[in-house]
Protein backbone atom coordinates (compact mmCIF):
# COMPACT_ATOMS: atom_id res chain seq x y z
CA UNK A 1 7.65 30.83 0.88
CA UNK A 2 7.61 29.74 -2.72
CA UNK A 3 4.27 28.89 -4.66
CA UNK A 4 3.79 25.53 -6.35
CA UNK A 5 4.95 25.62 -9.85
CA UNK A 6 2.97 22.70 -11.18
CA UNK A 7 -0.13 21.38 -9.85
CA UNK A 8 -3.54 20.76 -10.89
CA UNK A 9 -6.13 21.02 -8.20
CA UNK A 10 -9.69 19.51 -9.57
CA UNK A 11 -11.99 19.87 -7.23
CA UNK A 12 -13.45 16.57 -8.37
CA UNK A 13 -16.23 15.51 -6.11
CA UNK A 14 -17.73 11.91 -5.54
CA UNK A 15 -20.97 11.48 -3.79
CA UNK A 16 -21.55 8.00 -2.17
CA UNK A 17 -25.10 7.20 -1.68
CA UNK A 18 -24.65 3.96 -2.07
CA UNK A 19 -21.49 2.20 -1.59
CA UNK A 20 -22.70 -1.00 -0.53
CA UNK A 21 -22.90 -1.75 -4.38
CA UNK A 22 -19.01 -0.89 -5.31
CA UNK A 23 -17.54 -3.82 -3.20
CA UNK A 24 -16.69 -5.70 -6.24
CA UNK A 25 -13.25 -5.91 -5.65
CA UNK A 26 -13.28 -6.14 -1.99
CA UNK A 27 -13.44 -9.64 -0.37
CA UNK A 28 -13.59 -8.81 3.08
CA UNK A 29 -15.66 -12.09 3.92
CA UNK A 30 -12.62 -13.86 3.54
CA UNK A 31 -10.67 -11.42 6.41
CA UNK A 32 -9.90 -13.78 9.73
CA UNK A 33 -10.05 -11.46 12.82
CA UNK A 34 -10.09 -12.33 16.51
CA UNK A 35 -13.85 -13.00 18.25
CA UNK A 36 -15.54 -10.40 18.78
CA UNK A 37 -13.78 -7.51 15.72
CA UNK A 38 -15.71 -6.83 13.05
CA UNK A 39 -14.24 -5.04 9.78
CA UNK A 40 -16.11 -3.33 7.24
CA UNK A 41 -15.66 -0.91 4.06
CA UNK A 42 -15.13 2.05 4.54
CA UNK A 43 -15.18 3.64 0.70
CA UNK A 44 -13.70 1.68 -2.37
CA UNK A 45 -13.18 5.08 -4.23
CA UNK A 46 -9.76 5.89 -3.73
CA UNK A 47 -7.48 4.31 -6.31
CA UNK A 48 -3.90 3.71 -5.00
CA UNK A 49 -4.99 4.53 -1.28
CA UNK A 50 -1.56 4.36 0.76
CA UNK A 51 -1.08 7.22 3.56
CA UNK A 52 -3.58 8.57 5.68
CA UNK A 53 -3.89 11.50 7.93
CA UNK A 54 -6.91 12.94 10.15
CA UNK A 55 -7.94 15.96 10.84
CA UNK A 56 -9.79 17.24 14.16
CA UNK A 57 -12.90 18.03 11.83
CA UNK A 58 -12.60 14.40 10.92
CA UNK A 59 -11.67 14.56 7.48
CA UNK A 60 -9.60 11.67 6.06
CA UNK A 61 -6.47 12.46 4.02
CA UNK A 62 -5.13 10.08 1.45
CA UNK A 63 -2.28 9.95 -0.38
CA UNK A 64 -1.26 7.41 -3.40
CA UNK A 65 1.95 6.58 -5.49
CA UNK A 66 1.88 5.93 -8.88
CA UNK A 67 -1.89 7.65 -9.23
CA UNK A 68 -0.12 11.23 -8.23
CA UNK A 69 -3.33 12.57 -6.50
CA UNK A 70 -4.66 13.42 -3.01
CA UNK A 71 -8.06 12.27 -1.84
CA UNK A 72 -10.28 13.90 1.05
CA UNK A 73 -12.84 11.39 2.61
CA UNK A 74 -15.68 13.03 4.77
CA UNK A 75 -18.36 11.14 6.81
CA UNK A 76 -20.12 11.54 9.86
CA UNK A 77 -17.84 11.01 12.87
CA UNK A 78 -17.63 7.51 14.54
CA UNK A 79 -19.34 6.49 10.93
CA UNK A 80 -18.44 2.92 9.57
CA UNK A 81 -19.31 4.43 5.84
CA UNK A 82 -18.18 6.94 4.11
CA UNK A 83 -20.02 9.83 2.51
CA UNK A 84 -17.62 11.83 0.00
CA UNK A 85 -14.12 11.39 -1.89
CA UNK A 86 -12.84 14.65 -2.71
CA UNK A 87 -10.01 14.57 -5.20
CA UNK A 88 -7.47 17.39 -3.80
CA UNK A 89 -4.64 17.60 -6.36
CA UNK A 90 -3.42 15.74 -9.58
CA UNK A 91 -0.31 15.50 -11.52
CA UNK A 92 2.01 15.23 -7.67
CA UNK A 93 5.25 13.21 -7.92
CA UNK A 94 4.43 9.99 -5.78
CA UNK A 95 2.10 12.22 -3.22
CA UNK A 96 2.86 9.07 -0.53
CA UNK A 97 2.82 11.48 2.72
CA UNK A 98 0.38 13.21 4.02
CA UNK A 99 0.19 14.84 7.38
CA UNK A 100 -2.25 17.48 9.40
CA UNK A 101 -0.99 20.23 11.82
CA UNK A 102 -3.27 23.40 12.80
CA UNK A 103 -5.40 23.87 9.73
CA UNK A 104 -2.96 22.77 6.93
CA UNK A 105 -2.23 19.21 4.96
CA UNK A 106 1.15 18.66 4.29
CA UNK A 107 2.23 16.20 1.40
CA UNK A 108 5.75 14.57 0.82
CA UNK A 109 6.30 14.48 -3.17
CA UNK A 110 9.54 12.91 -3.92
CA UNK A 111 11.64 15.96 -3.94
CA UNK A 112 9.83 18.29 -2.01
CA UNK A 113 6.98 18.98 0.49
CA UNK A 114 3.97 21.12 -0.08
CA UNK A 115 1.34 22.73 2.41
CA UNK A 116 -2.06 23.25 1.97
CA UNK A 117 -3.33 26.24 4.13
CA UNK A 118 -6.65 26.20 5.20
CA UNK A 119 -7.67 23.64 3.24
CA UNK A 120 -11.04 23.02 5.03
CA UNK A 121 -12.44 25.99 4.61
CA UNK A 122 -12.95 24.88 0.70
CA UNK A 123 -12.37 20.88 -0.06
CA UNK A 124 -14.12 21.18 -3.59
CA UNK A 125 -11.89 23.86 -4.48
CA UNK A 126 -8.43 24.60 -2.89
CA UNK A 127 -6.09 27.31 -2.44
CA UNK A 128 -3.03 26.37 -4.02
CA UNK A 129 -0.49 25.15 -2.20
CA UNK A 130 2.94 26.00 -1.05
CA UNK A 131 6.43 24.59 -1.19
CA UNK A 132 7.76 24.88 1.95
CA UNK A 133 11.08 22.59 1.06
CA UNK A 134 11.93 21.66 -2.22
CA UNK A 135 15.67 20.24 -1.58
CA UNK A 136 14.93 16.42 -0.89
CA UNK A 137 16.88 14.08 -3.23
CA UNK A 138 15.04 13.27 -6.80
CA UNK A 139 14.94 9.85 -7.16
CA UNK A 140 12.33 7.75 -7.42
CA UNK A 141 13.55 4.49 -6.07
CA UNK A 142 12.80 4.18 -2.73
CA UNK A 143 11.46 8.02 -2.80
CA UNK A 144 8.04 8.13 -2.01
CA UNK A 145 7.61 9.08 2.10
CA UNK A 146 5.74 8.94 4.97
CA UNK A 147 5.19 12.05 6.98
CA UNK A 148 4.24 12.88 10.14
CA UNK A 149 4.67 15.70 12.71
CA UNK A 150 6.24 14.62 15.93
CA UNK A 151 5.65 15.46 19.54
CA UNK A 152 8.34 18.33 19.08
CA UNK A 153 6.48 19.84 16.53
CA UNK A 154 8.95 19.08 13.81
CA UNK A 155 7.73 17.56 10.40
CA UNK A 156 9.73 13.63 10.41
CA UNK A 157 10.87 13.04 6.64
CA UNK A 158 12.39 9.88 5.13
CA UNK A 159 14.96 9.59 2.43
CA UNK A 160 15.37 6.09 1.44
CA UNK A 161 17.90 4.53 -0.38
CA UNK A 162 17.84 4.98 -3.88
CA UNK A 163 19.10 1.35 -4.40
CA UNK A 164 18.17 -2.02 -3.15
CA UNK A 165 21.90 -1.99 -1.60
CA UNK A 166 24.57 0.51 -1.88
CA UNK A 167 26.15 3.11 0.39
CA UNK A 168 24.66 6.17 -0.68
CA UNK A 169 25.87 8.65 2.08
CA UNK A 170 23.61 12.02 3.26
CA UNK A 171 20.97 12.70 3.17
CA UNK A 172 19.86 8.97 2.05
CA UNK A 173 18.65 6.17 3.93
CA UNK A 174 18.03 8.44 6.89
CA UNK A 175 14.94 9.92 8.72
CA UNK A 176 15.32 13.64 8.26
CA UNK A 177 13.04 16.69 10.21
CA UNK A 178 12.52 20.19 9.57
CA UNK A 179 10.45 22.80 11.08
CA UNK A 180 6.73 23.20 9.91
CA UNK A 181 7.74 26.52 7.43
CA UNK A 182 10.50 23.98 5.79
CA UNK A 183 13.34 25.49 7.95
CA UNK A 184 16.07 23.80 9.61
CA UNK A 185 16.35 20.34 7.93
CA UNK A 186 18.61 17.73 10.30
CA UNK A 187 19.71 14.06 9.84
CA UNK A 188 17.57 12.95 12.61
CA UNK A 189 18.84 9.18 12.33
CA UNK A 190 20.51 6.82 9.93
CA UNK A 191 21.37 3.88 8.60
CA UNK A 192 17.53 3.03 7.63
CA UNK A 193 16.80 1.58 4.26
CA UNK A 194 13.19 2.59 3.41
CA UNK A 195 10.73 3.41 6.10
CA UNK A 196 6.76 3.84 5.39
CA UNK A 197 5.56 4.08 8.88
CA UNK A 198 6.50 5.13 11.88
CA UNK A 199 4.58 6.40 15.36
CA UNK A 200 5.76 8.12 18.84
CA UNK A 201 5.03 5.35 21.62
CA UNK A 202 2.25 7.71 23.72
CA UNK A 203 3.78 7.46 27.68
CA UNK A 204 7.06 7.73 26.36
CA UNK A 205 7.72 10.55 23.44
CA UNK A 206 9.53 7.32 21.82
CA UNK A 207 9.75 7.23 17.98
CA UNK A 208 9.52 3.49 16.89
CA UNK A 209 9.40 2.44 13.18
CA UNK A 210 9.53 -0.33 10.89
CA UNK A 211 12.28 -0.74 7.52
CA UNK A 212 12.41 -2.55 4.97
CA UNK A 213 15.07 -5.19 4.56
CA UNK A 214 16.89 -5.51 1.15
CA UNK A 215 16.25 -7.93 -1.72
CA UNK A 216 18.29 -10.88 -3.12
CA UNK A 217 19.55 -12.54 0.02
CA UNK A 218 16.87 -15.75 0.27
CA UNK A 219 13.69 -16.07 1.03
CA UNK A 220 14.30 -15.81 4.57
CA UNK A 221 16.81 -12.92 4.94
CA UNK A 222 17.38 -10.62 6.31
CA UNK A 223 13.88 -9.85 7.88
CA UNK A 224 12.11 -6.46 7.88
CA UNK A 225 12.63 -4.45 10.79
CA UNK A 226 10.82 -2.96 13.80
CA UNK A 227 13.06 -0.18 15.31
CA UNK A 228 13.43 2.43 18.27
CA UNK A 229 14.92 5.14 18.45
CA UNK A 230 14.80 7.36 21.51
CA UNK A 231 17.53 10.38 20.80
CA UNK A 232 18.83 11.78 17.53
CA UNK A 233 22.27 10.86 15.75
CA UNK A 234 21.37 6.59 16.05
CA UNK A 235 22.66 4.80 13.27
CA UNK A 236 20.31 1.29 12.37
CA UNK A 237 23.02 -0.59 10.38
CA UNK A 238 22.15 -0.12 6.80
CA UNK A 239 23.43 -1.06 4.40
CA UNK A 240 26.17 -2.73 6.93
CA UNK A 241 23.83 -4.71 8.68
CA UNK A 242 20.59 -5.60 8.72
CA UNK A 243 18.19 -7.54 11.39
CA UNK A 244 19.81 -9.43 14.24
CA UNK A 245 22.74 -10.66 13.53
CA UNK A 246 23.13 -10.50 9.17
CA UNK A 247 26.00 -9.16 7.95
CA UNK A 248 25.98 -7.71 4.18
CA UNK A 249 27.90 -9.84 1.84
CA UNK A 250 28.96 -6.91 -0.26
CA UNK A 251 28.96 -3.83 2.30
CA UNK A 252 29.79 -6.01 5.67
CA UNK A 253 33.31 -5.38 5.69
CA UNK A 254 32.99 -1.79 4.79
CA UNK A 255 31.36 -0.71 8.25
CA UNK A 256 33.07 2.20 9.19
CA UNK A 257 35.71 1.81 12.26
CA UNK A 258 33.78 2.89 16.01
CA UNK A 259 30.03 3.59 14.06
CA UNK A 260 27.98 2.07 16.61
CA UNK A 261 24.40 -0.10 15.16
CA UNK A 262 21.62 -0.14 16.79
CA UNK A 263 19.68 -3.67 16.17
CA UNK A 264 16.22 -3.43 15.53
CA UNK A 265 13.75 -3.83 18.45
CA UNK A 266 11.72 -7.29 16.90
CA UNK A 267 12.99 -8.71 13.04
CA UNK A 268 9.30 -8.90 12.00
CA UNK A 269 10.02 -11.41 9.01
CA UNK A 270 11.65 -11.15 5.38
CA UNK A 271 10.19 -9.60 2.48
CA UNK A 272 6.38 -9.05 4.42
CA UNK A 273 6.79 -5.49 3.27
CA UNK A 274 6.16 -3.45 6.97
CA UNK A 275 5.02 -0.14 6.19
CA UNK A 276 2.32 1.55 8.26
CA UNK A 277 2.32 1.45 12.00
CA UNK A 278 0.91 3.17 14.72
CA UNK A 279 0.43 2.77 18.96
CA UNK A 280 -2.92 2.01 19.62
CA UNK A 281 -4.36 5.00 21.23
CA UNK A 282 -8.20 4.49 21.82
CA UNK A 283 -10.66 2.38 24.18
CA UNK A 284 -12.96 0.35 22.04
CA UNK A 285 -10.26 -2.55 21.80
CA UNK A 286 -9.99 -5.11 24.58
CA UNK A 287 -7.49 -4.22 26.77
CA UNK A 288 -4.64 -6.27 26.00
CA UNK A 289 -4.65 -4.00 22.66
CA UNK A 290 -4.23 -1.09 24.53
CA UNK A 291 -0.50 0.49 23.75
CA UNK A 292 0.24 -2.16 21.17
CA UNK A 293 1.54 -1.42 17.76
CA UNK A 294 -0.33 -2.41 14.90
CA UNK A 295 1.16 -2.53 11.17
CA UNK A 296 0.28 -3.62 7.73
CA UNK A 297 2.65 -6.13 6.18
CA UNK A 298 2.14 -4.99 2.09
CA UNK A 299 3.38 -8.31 0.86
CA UNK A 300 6.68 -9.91 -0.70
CA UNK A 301 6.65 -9.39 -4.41
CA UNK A 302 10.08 -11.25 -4.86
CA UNK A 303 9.77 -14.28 -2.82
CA UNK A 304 8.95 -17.86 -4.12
CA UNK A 305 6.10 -18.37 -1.91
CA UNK A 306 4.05 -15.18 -0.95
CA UNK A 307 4.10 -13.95 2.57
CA UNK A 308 2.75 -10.53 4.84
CA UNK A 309 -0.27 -9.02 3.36
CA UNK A 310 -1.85 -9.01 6.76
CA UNK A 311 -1.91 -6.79 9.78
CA UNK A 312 -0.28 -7.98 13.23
CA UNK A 313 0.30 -6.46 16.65
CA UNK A 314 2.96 -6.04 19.13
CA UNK A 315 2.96 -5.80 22.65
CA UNK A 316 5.82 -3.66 24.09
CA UNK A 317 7.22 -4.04 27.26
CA UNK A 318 9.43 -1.01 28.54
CA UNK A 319 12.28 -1.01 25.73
CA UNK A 320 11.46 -4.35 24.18
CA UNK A 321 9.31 -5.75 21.91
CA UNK A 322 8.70 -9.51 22.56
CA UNK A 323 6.77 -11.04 19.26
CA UNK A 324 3.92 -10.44 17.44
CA UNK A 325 1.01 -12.00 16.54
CA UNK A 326 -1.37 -11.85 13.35
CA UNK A 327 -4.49 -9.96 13.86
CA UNK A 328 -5.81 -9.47 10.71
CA UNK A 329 -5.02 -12.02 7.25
CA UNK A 330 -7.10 -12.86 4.56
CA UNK A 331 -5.86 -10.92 1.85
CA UNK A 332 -3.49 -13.28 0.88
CA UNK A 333 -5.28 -16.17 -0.58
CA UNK A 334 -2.90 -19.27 -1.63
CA UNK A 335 -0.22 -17.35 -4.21
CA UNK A 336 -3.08 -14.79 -4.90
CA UNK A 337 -3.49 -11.28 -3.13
CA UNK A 338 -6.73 -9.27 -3.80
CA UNK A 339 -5.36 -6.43 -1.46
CA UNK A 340 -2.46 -4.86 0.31
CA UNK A 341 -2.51 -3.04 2.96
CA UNK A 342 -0.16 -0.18 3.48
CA UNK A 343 -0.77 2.10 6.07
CA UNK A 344 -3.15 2.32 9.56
CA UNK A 345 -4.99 4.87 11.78
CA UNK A 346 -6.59 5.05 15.02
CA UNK A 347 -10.18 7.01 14.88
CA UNK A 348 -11.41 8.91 17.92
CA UNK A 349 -13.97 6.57 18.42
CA UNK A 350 -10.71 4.02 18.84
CA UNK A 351 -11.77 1.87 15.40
CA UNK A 352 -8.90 1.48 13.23
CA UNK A 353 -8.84 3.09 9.36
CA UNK A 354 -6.67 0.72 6.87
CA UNK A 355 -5.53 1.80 3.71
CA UNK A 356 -4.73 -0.61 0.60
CA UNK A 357 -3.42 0.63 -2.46
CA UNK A 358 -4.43 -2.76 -4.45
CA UNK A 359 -8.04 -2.93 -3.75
CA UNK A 360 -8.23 1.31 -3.72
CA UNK A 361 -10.15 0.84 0.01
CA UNK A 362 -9.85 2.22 3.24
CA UNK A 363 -11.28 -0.49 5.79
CA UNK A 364 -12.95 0.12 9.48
CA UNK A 365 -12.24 -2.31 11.71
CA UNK A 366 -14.62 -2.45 15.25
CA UNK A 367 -14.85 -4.17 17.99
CA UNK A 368 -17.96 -5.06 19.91
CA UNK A 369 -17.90 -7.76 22.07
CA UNK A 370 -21.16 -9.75 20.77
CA UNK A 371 -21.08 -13.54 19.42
CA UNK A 372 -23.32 -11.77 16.22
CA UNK A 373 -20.41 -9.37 15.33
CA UNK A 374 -17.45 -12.29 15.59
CA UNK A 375 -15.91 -12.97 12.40
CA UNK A 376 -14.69 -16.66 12.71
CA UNK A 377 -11.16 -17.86 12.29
């Protein structure tokens, strides 16, 4: 194992007796949710919130971008508030990923991957961590990842593409794993321009995940991408192909001779930004929410009329993925976005976590099916 060479653990510690009176920012009386959901702030403390990861203790992990630090959020468990923001480490390279497995947070800098031992035994202060893989590619374009540990036990890596459109070769534009102590790294599938989210479908072992669909083609094309992928060595089309049925106009005729794409399970709409997703796992949703996928939509930035910043769920049925539908909106006000969600989590208590990196919030969002908790649409 090598130690961490540069990293500046603080120990910072934010109490929250209060945080009724930070919402400043947050408008969440103008969030539309079906009758009967209810959501509510969970802490406004965490500036750039994008990733999150929970521990069996119930301690929220957050990762951020551009801010370069780690957040821990404690509360009491099946809370709808949050007591204390713990600021883990400062100075990371785009500390996107975080993920828990048997004591230890791992976090996915650009280039490499660190794990924090025992970290609960002492939030406020630390042991430094270690760098259990150091060998992922350096750029920054597309190079901030999503983590998580699959039902294998293998740590799930992305490497996007360090373009908007190119053909980049290994390891980029793929979904890489490697064994919890860093070892034996594999291409576990390719072809995948930049995924932020992705989630094992519970009866099935089934990795599904969403991509993001490259720039300067229209407003309309190609759309962002909901895929499945049940074995290694699948290839999803980039930068050949993207969506159902869009062929690249500068890579299209450079698809290799026999590859085989697979097309994406649902096209979930251009330039809405899919990043986090996960299977709804818990019981306090109505049942038809049971074993749908749920994922934030961050938001164009390039397209002439604004579209995503919302959350919407999928049913599946066996192999397919019919349509969605919106579940949550109201970020997006006319041309104006006061948040952006990024990523999603399912509590024990089956509420759902949502992170957004614009408003620095992590959001609960309840059910309880009561005409006084309806929000109305």
């Amino acid at each position: 194992m090598k130690s961490l060479r540069i990293v500046l653990l603080t120990g910072w510690l934010v109490v929250l007796p209060n945080i009724a009176g930070c919402r400043a920012e947050v408008k969440l009386g103008l969030i539309e949710l079906p009758p009967g959901f209810t959501i509510d702030l969970y802490t406004d403390h965490l500036p750039g919130a994008r990733s999150l990861a929970l521990s069996p203790a119930g301690v929220l992990y957050v990762g951020t971008r551009d801010e370069g630090v780690v957040y821990a959020v404690t509360g009491r468990a099946g809370g709808d508030k949050a007591e204390r923001v713990i600021t883990l480490a400062r100075g990371l390279n785009m500390p996107n990923g975080v993920a828990w497995r048997d004591g230890a947070l791992y976090v996915a800098e650009v280039s490499r991957i660190l794990k924090f031992a025992g970290i609960e035994k002492n939030l406020e202060k630390p042991a430094s961590p270690q760098v259990i893989y150091d060998r992922l590619p350096r750029e920054t374009h597309h190079g901030w990842k999503f983590i998580r540990f699959g039902p294998d036990g293998l740590l799930y890596v992305p490497v996007g593409a360090p373009c908007n459109i190119c053909e980049p070769g290994d390891p980029y534009a793929a979904i890489l794993r490697l064994r919890p102590d860093g070892g034996g790294p594999e291409i576990f599938a390719r072809g995948i321009r930049n995924t932020v989210g992705f989630d094992w479908q519970p009866s099935t072992g089934v990795l599904w995940f969403t991509d993001n669909g490259r720039d300067w083609l229209g407003d309309d094309q190609p759309s962002d991408e909901l895929n499945r992928a049940p074995k290694a060595g699948m290839h999803f089309g980039y930068p050949y192909r993207h969506a159902h049925g869009v062929i690249d106009p500068d890579y299209g005729d450079k698809l290799p001779p026999g590859l085989v794409v697979t097309p994406p399970a649902l096209d979930l709409g251009a330039h809405v930004a899919a990043l986090g997703m996960r299977f709804y796992t818990g019981k306090m949703f109505p049942a038809k929410y049971r074993g749908r996928i749920f994922i934030a939509e961050h938001g164009s930035w390039n397209r002439s009329s604004k579209v995503g910043y919302r959350l919407v769920s999928i049913a599946i049925e066996g192999e397919k993925a019919p349509g969605q539908e919106v579940f949550a909106q109201g970020w997006l006000q006319g041309e104006s976005a006061w948040g952006r969600p990024v990523d999603l989590l399912v509590r024990p208590d089956g509420s759902l976590l949502v992170s957004d990196d614009r408003a620095g919030a992590v959001y609960r969002i309840s059910y309880q099916n009561s005409p006084s908790t309806q929000t109305p649409r």
